[in-house]
N, C-alpha and C. Protein backbone atom coordinates (compact mmCIF):
# COMPACT_ATOMS: atom_id res chain seq x y z
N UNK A 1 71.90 122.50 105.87
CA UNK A 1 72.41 121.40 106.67
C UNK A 1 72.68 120.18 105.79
N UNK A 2 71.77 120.07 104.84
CA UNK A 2 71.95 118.74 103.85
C UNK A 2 73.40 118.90 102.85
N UNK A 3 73.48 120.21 102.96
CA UNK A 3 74.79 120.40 101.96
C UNK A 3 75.97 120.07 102.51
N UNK A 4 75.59 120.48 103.97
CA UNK A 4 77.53 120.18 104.58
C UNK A 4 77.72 118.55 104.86
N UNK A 5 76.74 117.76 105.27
CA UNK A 5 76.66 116.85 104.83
C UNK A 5 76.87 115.90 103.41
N UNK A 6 76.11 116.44 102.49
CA UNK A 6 77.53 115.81 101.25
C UNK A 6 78.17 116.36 101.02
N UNK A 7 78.68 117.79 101.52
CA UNK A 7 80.09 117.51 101.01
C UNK A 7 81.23 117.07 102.19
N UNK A 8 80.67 116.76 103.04
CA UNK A 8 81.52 115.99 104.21
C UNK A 8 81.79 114.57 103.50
N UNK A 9 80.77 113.74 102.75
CA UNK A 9 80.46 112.79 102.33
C UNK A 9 81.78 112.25 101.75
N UNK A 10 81.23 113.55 100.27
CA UNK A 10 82.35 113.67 98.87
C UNK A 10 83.89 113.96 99.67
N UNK A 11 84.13 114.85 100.77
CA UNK A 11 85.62 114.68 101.36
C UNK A 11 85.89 113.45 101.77
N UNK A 12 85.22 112.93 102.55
CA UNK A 12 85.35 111.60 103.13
C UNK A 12 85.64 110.39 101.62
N UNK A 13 84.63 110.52 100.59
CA UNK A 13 84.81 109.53 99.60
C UNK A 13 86.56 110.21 99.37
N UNK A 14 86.50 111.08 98.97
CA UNK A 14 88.27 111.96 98.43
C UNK A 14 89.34 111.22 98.94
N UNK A 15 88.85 111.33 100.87
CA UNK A 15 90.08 110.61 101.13
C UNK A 15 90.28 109.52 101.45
N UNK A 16 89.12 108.84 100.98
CA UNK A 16 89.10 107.45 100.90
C UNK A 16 90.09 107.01 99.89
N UNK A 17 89.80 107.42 98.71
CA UNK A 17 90.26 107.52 97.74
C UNK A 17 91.51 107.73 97.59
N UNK A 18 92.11 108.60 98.42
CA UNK A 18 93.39 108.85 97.77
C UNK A 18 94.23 108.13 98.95
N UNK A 19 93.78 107.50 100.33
CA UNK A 19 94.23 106.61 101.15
C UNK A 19 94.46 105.09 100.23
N UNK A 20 93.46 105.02 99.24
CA UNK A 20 93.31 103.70 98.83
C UNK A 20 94.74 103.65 97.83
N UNK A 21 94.94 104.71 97.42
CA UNK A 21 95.79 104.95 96.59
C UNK A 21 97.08 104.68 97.23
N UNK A 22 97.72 105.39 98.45
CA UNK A 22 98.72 105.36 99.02
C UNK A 22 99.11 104.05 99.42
N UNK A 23 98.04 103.35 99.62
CA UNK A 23 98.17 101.89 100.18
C UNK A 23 99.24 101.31 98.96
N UNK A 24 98.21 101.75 97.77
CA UNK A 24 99.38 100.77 96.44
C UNK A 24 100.57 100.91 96.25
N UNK A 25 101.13 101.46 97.16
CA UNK A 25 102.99 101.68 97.27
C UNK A 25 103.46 100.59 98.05
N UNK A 26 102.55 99.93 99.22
CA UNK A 26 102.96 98.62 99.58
C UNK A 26 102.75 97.20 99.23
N UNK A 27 103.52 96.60 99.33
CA UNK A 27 103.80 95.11 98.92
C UNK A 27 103.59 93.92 99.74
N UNK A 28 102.43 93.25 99.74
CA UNK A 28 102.98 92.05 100.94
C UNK A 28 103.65 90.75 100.00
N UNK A 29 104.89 90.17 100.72
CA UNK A 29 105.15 89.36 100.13
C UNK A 29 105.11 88.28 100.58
N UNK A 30 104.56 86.68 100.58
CA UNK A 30 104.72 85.97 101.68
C UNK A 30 105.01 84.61 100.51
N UNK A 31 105.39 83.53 102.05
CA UNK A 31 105.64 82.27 101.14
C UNK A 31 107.28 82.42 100.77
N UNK A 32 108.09 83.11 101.08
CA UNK A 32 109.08 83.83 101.35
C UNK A 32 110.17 82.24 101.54
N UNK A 33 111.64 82.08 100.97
CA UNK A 33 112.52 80.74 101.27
C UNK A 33 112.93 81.69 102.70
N UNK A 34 112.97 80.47 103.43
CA UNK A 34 113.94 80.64 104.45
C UNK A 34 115.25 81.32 104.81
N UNK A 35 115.80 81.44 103.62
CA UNK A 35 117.35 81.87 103.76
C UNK A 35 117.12 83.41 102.94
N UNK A 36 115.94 84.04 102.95
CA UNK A 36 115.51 85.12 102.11
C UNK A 36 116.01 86.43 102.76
N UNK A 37 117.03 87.47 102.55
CA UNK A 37 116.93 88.27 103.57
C UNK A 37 117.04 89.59 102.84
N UNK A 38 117.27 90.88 103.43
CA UNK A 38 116.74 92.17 102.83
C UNK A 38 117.62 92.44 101.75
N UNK A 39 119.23 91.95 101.46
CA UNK A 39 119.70 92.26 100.80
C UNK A 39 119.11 91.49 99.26
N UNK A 40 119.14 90.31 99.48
CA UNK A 40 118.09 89.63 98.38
C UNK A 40 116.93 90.24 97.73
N UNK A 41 116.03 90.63 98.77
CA UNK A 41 114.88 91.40 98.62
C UNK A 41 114.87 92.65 97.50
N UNK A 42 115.77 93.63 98.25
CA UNK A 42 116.47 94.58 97.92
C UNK A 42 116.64 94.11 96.37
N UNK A 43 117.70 93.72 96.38
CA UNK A 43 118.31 93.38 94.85
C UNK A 43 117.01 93.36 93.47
N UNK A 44 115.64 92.51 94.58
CA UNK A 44 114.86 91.84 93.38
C UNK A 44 114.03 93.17 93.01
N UNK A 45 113.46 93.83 94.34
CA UNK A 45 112.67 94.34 93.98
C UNK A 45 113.48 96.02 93.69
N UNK A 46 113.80 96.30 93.08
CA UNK A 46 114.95 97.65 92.76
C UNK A 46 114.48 99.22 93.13
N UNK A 47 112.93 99.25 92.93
CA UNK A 47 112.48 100.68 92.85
C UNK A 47 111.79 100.29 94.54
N UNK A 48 112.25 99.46 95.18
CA UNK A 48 111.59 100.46 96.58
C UNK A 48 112.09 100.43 97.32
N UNK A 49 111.71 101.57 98.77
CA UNK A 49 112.38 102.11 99.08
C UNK A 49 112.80 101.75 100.81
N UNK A 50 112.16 100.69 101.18
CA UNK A 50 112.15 100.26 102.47
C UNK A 50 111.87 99.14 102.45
N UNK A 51 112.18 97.83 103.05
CA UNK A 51 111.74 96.25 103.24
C UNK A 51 111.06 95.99 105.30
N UNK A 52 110.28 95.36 105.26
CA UNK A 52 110.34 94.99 106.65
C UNK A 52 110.18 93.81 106.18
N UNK A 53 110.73 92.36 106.98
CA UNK A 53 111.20 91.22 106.71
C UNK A 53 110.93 90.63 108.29
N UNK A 54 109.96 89.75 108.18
CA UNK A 54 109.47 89.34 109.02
C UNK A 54 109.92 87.62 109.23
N UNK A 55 110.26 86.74 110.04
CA UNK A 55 110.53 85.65 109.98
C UNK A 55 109.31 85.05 111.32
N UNK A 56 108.61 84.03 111.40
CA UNK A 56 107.81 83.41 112.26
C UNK A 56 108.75 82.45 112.88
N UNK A 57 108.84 82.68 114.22
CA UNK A 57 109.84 82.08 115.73
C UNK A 57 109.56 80.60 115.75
N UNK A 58 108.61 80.06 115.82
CA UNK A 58 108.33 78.86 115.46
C UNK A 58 108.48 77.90 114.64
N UNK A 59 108.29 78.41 113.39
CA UNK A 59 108.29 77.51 112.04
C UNK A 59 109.46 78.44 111.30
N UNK A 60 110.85 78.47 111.37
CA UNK A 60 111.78 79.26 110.57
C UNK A 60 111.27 79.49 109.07
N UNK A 61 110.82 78.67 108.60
CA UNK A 61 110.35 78.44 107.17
C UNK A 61 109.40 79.12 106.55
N UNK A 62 108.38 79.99 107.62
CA UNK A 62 107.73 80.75 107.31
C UNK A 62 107.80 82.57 107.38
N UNK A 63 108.53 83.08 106.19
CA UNK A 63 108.83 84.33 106.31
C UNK A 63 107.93 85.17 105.33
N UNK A 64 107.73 86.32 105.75
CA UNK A 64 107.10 87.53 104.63
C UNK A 64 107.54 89.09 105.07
N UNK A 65 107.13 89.45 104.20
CA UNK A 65 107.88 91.14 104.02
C UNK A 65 106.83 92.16 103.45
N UNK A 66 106.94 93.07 103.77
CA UNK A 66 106.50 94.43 103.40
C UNK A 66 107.53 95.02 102.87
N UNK A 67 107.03 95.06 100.97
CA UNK A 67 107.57 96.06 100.11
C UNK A 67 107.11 97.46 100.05
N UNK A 68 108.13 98.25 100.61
CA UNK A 68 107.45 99.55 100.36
C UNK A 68 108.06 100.30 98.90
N UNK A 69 107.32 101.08 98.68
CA UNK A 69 107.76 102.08 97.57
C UNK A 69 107.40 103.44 97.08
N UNK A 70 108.14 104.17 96.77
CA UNK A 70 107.99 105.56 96.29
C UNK A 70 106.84 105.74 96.18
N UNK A 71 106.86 105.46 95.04
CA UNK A 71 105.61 105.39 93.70
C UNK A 71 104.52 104.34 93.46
N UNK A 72 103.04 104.56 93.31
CA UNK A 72 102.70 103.53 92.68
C UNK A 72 102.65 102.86 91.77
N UNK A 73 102.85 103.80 91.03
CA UNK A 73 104.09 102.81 89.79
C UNK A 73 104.82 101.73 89.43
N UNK A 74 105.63 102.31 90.66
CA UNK A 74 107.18 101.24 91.24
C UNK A 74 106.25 99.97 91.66
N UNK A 75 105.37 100.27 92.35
CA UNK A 75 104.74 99.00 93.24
C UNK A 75 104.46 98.48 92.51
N UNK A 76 103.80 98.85 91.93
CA UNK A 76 102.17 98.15 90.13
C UNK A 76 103.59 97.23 89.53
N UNK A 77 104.55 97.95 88.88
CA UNK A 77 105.08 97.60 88.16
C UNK A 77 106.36 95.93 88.88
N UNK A 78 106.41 96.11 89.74
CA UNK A 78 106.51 95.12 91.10
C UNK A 78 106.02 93.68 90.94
N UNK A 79 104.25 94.23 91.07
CA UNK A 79 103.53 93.54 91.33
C UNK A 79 103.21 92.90 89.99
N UNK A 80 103.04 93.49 88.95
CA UNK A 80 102.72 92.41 87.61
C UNK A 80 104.32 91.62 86.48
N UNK A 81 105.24 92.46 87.27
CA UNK A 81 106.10 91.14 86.30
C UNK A 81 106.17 89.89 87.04
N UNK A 82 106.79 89.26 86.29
CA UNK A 82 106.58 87.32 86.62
C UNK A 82 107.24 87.07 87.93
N UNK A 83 106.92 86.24 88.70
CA UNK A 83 107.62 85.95 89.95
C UNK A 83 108.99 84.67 89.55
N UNK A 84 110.15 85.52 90.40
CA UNK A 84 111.02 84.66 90.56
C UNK A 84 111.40 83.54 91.45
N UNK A 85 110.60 82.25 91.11
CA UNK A 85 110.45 81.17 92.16
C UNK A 85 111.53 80.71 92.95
N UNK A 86 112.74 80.88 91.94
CA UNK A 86 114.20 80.50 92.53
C UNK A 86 114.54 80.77 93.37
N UNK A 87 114.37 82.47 93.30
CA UNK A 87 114.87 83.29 94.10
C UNK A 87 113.99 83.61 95.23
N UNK A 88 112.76 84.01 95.11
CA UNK A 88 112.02 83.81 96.56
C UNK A 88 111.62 82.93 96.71
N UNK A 89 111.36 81.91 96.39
CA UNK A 89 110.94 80.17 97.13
C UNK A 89 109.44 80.27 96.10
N UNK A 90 109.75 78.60 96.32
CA UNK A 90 108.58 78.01 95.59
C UNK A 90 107.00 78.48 96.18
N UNK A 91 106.75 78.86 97.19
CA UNK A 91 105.69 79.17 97.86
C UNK A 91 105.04 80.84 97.62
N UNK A 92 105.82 81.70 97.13
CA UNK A 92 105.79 82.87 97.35
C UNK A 92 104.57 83.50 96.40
N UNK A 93 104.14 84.41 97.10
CA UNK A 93 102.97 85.05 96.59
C UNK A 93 103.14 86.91 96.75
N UNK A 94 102.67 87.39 95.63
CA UNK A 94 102.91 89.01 96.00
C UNK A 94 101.59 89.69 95.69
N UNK A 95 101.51 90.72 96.78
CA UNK A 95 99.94 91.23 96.61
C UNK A 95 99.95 92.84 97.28
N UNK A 96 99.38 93.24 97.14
CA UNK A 96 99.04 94.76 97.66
C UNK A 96 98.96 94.68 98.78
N UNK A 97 99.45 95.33 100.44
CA UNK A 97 99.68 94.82 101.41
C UNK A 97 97.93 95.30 101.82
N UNK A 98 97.26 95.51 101.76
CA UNK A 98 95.77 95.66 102.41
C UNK A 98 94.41 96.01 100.97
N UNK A 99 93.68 95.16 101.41
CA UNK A 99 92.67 95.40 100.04
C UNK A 99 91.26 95.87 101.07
N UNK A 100 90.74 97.23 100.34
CA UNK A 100 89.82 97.66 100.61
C UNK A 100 88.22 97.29 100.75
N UNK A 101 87.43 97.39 101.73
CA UNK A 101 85.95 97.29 101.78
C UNK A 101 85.43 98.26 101.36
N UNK A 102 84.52 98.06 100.99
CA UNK A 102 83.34 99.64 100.76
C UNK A 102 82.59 100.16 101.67
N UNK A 103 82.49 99.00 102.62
CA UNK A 103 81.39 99.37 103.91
C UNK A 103 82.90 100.59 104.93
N UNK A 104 82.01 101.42 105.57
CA UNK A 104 82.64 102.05 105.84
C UNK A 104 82.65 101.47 107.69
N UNK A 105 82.57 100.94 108.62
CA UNK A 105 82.80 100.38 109.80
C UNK A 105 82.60 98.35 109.21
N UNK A 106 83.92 97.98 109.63
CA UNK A 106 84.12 96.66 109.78
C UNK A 106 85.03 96.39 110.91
N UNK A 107 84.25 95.26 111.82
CA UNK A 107 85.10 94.94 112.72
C UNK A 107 85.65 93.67 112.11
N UNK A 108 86.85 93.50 112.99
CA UNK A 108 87.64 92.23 112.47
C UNK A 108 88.30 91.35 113.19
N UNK A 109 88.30 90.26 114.08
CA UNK A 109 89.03 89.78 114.78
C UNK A 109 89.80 88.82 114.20
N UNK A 110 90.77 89.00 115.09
CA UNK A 110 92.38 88.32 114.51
C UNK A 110 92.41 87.07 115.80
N UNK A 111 92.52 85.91 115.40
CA UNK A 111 93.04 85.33 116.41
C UNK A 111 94.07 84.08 116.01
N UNK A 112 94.88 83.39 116.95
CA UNK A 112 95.95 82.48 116.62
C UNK A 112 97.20 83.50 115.81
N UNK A 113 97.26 84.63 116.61
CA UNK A 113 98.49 85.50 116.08
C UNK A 113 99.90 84.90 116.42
N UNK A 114 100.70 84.70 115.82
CA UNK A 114 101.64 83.95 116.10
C UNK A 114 102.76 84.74 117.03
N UNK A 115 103.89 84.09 117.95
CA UNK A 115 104.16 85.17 118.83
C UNK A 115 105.23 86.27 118.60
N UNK A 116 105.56 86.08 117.18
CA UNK A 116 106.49 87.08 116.78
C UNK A 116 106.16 88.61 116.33
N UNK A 117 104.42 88.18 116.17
CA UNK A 117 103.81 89.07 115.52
C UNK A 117 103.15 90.43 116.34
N UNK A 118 104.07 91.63 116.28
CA UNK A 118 103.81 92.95 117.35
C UNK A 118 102.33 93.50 116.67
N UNK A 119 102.43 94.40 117.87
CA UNK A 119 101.39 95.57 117.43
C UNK A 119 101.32 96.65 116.03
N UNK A 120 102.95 96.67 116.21
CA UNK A 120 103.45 97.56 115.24
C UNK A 120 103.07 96.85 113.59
N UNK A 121 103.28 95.44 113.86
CA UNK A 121 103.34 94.48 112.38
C UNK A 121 101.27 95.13 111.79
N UNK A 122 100.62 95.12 113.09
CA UNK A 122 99.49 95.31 112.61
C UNK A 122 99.17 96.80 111.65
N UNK A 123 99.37 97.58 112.96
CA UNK A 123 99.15 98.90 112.22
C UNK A 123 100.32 98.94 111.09
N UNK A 124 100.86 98.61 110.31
CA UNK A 124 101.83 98.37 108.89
C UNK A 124 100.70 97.59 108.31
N UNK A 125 100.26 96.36 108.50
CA UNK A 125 99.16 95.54 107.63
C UNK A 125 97.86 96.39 107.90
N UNK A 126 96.92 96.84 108.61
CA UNK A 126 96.00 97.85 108.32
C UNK A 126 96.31 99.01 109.16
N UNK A 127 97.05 99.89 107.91
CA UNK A 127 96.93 101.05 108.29
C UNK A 127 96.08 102.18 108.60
N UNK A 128 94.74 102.01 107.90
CA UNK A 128 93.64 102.62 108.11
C UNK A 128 92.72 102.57 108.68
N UNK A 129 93.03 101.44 109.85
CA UNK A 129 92.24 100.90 110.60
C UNK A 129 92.49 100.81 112.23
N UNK A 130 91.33 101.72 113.12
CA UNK A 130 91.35 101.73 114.16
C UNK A 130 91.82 99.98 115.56
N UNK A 131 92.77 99.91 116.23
CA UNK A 131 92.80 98.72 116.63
C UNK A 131 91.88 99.01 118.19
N UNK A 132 90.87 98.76 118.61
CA UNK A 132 90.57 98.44 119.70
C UNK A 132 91.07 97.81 120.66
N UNK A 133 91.52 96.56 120.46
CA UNK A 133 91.78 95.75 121.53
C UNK A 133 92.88 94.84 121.00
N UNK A 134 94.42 94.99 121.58
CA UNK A 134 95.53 94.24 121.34
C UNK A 134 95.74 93.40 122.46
N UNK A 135 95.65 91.70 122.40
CA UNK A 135 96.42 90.80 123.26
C UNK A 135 97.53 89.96 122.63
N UNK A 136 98.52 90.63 122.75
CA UNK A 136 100.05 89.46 122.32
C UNK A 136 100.06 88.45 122.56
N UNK A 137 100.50 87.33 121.68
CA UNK A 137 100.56 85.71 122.27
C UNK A 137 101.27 85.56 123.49
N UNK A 138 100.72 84.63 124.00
CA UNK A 138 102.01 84.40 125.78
C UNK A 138 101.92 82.91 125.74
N UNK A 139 102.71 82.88 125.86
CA UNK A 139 103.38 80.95 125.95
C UNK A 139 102.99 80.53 127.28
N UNK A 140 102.66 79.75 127.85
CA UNK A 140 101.64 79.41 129.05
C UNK A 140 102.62 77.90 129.26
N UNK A 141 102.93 78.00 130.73
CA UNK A 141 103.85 76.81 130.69
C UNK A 141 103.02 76.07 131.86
N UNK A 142 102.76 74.95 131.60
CA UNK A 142 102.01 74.32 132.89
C UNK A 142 102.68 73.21 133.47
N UNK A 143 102.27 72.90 134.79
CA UNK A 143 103.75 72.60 135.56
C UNK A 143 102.98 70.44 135.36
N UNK A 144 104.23 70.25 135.05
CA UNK A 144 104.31 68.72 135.12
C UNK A 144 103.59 67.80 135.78
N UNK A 145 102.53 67.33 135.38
CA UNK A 145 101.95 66.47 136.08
C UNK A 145 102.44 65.17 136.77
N UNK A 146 102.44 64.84 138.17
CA UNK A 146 102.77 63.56 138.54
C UNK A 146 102.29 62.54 138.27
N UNK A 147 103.10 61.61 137.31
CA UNK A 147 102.76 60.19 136.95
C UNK A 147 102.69 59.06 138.10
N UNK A 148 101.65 58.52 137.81
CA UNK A 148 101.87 57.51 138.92
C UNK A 148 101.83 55.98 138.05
N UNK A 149 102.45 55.21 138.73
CA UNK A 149 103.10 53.99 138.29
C UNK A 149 102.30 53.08 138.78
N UNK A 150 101.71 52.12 137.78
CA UNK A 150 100.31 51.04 138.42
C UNK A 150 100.35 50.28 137.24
């Protein structure tokens, strides 16, 4: 009984492991210029193979993207040449789109999600991670208070 147990363990570490791996094909990019769009993207980043390009409804100014790619390679190699400030805006930052815990159950709450931001955007930012409980932003309109004049 103790045996199938580690080696349930050692599978579980395996595909930890090689999940952690797959992750490094994606890109988050944020801090993103305003006028930034996939063909730009595209152009900069050459070896990958899909963009999602996200813009926030509120603040136009705040955009980011998910670089995907083949290879981790492509990504790595992505991720350590120099950033082009010109071209993606002075703000921009590039990083591995999810960085791993060791503990194996972490809960996590998300709140002040902004309202552009789906369900779908989540499971893309943690992919390996069970979502329990999704509430979408809702704009709440409350009705005009009567002023009175004194």
């Amino acid at each position: 009984m103790k045996s199938s147990n580690v080696e349930m363990n050692v599978n579980n570490e395996e595909e930890e492991r090689n999940d952690r791996l797959k992750d490094r094909k994606v890109l988050f990019v944020s801090g993103l210029r305003n006028d930034i769009n996939k063909t730009i993207l595209r152009n900069y980043f050459r070896t990958c193979t899909r963009i999602i390009l996200k813009a926030n409804r509120r603040t136009s100014n705040v955009k980011y993207a998910f670089v995907i790619h083949r290879t981790r390679r492509d990504a790595q190699r992505n991720l350590e040449r120099s950033i082009d400030y010109e071209i993606l805006g002075q703000q921009c930052q590039i990083q591995y789109s999810n960085l791993h815990l060791n503990q194996s159950n972490v809960n996590l709450f998300v709140k002040q999600i902004p309202s552009d931001v789906s369900l779908f955007d989540f499971t893309q930012l943690f992919p390996n991670c069970q979502i329990l409980e999704y509430h979408p932003a809702q704009l709440i309109q409350q009705p005009f208070a009567k002023l009175r004049k004194g």
